[in-house]
Protein backbone atom coordinates (compact mmCIF):
# COMPACT_ATOMS: atom_id res chain seq x y z
CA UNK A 1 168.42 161.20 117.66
CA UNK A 2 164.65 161.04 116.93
CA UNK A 3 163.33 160.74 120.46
CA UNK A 4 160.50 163.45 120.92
CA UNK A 5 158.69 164.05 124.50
CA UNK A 6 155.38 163.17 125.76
CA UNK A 7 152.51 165.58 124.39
CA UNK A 8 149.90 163.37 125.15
CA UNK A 9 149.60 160.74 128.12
CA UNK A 10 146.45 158.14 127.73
CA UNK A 11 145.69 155.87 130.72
CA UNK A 12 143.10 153.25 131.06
CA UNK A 13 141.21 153.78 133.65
CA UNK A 14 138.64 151.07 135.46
CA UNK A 15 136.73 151.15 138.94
CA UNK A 16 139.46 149.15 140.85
CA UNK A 17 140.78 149.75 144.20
CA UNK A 18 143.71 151.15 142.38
CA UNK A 19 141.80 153.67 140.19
CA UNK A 20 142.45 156.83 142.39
CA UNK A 21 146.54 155.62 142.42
CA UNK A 22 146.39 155.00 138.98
CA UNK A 23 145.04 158.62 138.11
CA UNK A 24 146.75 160.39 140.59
CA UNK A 25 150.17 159.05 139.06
CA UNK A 26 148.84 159.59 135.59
CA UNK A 27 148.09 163.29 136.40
CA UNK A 28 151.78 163.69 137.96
CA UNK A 29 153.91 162.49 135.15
CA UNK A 30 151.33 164.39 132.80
CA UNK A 31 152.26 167.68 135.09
CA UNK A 32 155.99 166.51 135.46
CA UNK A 33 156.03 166.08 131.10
CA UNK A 34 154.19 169.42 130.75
CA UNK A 35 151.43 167.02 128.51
CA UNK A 36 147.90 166.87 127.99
CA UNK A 37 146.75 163.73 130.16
CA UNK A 38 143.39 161.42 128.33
CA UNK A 39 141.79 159.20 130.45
CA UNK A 40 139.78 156.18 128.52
CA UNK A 41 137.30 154.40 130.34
CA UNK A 42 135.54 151.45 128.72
CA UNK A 43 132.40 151.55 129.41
CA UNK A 44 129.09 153.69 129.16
CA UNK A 45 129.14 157.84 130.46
CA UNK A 46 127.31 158.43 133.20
CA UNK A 47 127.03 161.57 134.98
CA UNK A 48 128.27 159.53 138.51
CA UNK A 49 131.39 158.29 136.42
CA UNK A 50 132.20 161.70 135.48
CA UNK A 51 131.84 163.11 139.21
CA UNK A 52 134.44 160.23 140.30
CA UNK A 53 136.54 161.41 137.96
CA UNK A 54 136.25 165.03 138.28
CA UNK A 55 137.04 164.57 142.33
CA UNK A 56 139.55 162.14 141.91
CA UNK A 57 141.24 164.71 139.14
CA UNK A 58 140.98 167.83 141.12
CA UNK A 59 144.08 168.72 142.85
CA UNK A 60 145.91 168.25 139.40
CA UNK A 61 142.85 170.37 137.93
CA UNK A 62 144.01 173.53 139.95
CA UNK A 63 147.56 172.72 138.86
CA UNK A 64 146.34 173.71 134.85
CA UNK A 65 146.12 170.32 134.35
CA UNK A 66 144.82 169.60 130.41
CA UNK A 67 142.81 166.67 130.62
CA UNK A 68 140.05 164.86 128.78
CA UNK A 69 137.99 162.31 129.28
CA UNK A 70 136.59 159.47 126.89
CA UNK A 71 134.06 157.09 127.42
CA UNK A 72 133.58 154.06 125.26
CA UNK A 73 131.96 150.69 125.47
CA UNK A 74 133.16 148.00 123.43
CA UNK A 75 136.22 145.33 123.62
CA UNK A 76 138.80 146.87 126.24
CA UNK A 77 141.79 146.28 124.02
CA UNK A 78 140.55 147.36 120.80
CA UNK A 79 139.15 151.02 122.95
CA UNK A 80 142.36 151.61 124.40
CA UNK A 81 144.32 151.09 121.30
CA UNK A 82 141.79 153.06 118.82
CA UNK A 83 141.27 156.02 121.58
CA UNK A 84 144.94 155.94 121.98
CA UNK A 85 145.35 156.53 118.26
CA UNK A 86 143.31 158.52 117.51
CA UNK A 87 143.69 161.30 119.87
CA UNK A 88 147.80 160.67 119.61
CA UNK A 89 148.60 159.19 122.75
CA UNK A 90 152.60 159.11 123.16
CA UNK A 91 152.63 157.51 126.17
CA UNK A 92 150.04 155.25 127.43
CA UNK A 93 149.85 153.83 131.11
CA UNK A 94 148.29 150.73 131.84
CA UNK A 95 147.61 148.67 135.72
CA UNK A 96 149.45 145.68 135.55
CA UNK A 97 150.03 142.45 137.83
CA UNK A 98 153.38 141.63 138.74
CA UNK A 99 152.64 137.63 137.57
CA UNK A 100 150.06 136.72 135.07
CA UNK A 101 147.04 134.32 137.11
CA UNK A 102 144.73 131.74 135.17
CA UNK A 103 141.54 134.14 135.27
CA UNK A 104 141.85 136.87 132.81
CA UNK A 105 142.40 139.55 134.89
CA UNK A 106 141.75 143.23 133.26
CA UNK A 107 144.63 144.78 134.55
CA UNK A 108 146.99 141.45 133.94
CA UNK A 109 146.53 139.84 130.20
CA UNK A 110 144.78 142.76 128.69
CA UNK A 111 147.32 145.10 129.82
CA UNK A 112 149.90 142.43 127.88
CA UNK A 113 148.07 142.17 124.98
CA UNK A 114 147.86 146.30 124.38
CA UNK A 115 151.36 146.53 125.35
CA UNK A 116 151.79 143.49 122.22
CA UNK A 117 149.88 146.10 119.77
CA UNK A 118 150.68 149.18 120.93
CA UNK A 119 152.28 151.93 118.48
CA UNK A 120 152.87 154.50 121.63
CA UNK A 121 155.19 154.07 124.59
CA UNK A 122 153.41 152.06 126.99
CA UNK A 123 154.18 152.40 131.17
CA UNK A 124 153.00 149.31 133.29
CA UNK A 125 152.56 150.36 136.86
CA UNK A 126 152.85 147.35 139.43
CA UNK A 127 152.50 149.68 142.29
CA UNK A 128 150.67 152.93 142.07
CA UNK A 129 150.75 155.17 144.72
CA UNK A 130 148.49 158.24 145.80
CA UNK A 131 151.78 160.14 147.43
CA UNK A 132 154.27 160.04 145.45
CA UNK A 133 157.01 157.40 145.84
CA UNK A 134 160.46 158.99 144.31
CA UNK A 135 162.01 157.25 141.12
CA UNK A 136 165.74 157.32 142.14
CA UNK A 137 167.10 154.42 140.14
CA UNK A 138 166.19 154.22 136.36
CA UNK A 139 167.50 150.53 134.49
CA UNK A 140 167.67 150.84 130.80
CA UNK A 141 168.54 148.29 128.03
CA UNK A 142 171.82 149.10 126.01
CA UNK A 143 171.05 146.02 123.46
CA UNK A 144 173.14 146.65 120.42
CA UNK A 145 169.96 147.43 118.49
CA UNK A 146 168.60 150.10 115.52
CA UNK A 147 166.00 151.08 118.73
CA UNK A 148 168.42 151.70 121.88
CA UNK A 149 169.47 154.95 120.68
CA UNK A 150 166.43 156.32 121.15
CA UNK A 151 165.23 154.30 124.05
CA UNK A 152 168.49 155.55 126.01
CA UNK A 153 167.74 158.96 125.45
CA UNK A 154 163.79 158.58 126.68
CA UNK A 155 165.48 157.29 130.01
CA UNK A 156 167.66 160.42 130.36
CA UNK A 157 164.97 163.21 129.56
CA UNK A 158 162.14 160.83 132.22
CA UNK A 159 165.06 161.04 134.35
CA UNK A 160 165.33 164.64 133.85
CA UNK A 161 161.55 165.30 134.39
CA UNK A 162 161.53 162.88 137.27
CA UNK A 163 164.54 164.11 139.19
CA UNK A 164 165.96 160.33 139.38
CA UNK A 165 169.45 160.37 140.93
CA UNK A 166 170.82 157.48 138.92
CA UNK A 167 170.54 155.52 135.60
CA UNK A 168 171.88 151.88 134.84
CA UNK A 169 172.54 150.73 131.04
CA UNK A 170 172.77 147.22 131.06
CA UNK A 171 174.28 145.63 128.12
CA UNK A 172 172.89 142.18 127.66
CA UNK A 173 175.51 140.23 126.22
CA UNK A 174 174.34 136.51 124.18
CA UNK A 175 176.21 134.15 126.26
CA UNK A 176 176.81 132.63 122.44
CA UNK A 177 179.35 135.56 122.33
CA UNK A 178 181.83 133.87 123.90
CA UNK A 179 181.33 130.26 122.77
CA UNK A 180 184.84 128.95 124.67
CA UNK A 181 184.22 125.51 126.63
CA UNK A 182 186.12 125.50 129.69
CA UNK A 183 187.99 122.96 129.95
CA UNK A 184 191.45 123.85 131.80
CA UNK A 185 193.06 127.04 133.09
CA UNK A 186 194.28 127.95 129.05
CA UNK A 187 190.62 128.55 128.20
CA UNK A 188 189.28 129.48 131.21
CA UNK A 189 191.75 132.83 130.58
CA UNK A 190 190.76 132.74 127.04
CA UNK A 191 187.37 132.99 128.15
CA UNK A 192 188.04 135.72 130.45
CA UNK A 193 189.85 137.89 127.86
CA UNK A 194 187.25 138.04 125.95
CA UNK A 195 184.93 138.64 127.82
CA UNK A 196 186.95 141.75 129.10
CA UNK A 197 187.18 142.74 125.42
CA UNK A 198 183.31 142.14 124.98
CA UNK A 199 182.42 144.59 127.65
CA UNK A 200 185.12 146.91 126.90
CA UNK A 201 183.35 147.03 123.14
CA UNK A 202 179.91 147.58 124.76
CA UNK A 203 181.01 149.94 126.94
CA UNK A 204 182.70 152.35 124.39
CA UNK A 205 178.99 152.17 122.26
CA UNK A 206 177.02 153.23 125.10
CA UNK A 207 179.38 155.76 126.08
CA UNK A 208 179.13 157.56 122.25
CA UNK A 209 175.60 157.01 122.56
CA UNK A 210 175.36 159.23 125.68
CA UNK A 211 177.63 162.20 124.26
CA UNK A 212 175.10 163.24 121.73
CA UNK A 213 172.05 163.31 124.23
CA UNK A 214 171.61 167.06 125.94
CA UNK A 215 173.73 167.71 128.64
CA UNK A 216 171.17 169.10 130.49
CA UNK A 217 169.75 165.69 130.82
CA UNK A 218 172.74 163.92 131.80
CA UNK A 219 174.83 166.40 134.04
CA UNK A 220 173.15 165.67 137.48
CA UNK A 221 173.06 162.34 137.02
CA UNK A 222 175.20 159.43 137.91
CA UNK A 223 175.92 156.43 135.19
CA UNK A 224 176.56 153.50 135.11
CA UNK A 225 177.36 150.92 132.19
CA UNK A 226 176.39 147.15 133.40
CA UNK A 227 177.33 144.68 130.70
CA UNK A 228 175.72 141.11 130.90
CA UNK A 229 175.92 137.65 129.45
CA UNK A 230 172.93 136.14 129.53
CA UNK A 231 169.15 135.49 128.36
CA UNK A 232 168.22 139.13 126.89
CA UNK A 233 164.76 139.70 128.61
CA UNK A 234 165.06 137.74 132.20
CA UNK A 235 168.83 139.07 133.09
CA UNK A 236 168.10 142.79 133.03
CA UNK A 237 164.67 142.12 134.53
CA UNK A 238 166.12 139.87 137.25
CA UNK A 239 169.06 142.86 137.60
CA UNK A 240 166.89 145.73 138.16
CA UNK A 241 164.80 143.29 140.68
CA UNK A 242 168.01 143.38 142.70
CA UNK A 243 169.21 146.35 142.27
CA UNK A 244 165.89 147.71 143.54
CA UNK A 245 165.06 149.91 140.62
CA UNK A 246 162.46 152.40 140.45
CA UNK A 247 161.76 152.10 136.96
CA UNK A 248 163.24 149.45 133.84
CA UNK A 249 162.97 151.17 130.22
CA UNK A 250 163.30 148.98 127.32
CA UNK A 251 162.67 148.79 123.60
CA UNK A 252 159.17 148.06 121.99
CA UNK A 253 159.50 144.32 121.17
CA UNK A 254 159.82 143.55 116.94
CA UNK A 255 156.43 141.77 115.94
CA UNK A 256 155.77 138.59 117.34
CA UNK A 257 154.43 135.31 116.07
CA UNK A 258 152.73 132.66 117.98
CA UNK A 259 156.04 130.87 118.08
CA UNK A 260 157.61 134.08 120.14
CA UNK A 261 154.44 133.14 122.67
CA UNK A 262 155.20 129.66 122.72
CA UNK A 263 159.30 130.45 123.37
CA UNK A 264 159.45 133.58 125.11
CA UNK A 265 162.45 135.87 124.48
CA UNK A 266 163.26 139.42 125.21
CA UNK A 267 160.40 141.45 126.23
CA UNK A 268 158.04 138.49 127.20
CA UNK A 269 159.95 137.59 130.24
CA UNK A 270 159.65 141.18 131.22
CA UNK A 271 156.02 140.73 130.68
CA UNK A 272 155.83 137.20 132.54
CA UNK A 273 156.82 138.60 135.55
CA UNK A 274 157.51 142.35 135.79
CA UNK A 275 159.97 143.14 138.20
CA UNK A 276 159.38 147.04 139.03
CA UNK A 277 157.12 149.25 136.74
CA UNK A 278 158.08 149.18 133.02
CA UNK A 279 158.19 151.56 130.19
CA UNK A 280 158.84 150.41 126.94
CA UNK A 281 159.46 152.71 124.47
CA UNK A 282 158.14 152.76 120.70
């Protein structure tokens, strides 16, 4: 496995009502990951701006908090990505709305389009919190895919790090998998064997997926394996909606073409409408 942790956490950072939530969760997971934390401001440096920041940052600062603090004017996406490149941002947290509106909200479309271009792991928070709100459930995609290997594993050390109490791999399954019309009782049990075979299949791949990740991140843990059928994208974003998860981890989405915008698939109905906060892992 090639999964490596968090040495550097970026965040975007912008005079909202959210801004003190946004750091103040920034600066945990940056404690919690034992990483250096960036924050990137777009926008000129002004000595008041730094003073906001320095208060805001201050109860992590007497923790040994590493942080550093960039200030930038120029197109927001382009900053966030460059900044976030060039000082080696692994993970990068962005503000997000849970459904995209008509004005072009910072912390709604430009958080999608960096999380489009993005070459780190990117977190969308829906719901930042000053105190700390506990991440018991973690979801996480078990696609049969070159990427899942590693995205699994990210889930189990952040649950590790976190203290989360339970992870979910849910197995999307292409409902073209079992392409059986129903038609009388003969194939409805045709149907249903193989479906029973399909998840039995899935199941046994994300089981020898999780024997070669430390056991240190997966004895304390409960597991489950969910398998699917269904639209990859909206069924394990409309599953950890009702299942109430804390967090959904899913692979970094292959390029996309303007066709992808036009049909959305996979990680764009995640994006429509995010149903908890996100991570998607690169």
């Amino acid at each position: 496995m090639s999964f490596k942790p968090f040495k550097t956490v970026g965040i975007g950072v912008t005079f909202s009502p959210n801004l003190k939530a946004n750091v103040y969760e920034a600066s945990r997971l940056s404690l919690m990951f034992n990483s250096k934390l960036i924050l990137i401001h777009v926008g000129e440096e002004t000595q008041e701006k730094k003073d906001t920041f320095t208060t805001i940052l201050s109860p992590f600062l007497n923790q040994n908090l590493s942080v550093e603090i960039i200030f930038k004017v120029g197109n927001p996406v382009d900053v966030i990505l460059t900044v976030s490149q060039n000082k080696n941002v692994d993970l990068l947290i962005l503000g997000a709305l849970k459904k995209e509106k008509i004005v072009n909200y910072y912390l709604g479309s430009i958080a999608r389009k960096i999380t489009r271009q993005s070459t780190c792991s990117v977190l969308l928070l829906i719901n930042p919190s000053v105190e700390r709100i506990p991440c018991q459930h973690i979801v996480v995609n078990g696609l049969k895919d070159p990427k899942t290997e590693q995205t699994i594993e990210s889930a189990f050390y952040i649950s590790h790090c976190l203290g989360s109490k339970l992870i979910t791999i849910v197995e999307e399954i292409k409902q073209d998998e079992v392409a059986v019309k129903v038609e009388d009782d003969k194939s409805l049990r045709k149907v249903t064997i193989l479906k029973e075979r399909i998840k039995l299949r899935e199941t046994s791949r994300i089981k020898s997926i999780i024997e070669h990740i430390p056991k240190k991140h997966t004895n304390a843990i409960t597991i489950k394996s969910q398998p699917i059928f269904g639209k990859q994208g909206y069924s394990i974003g409309h599953y950890a909606q009702i299942s109430r998860a804390d967090l959904l981890v899913m692979n970094a989405p292959s390029k996309m073409t303007l066709w992808d915008r036009i049909f959305p698939h996979d990680i764009e109905h995640i994006l429509a409408e995010l149903p908890t906060d996100v991570l998607i892992i690169q």
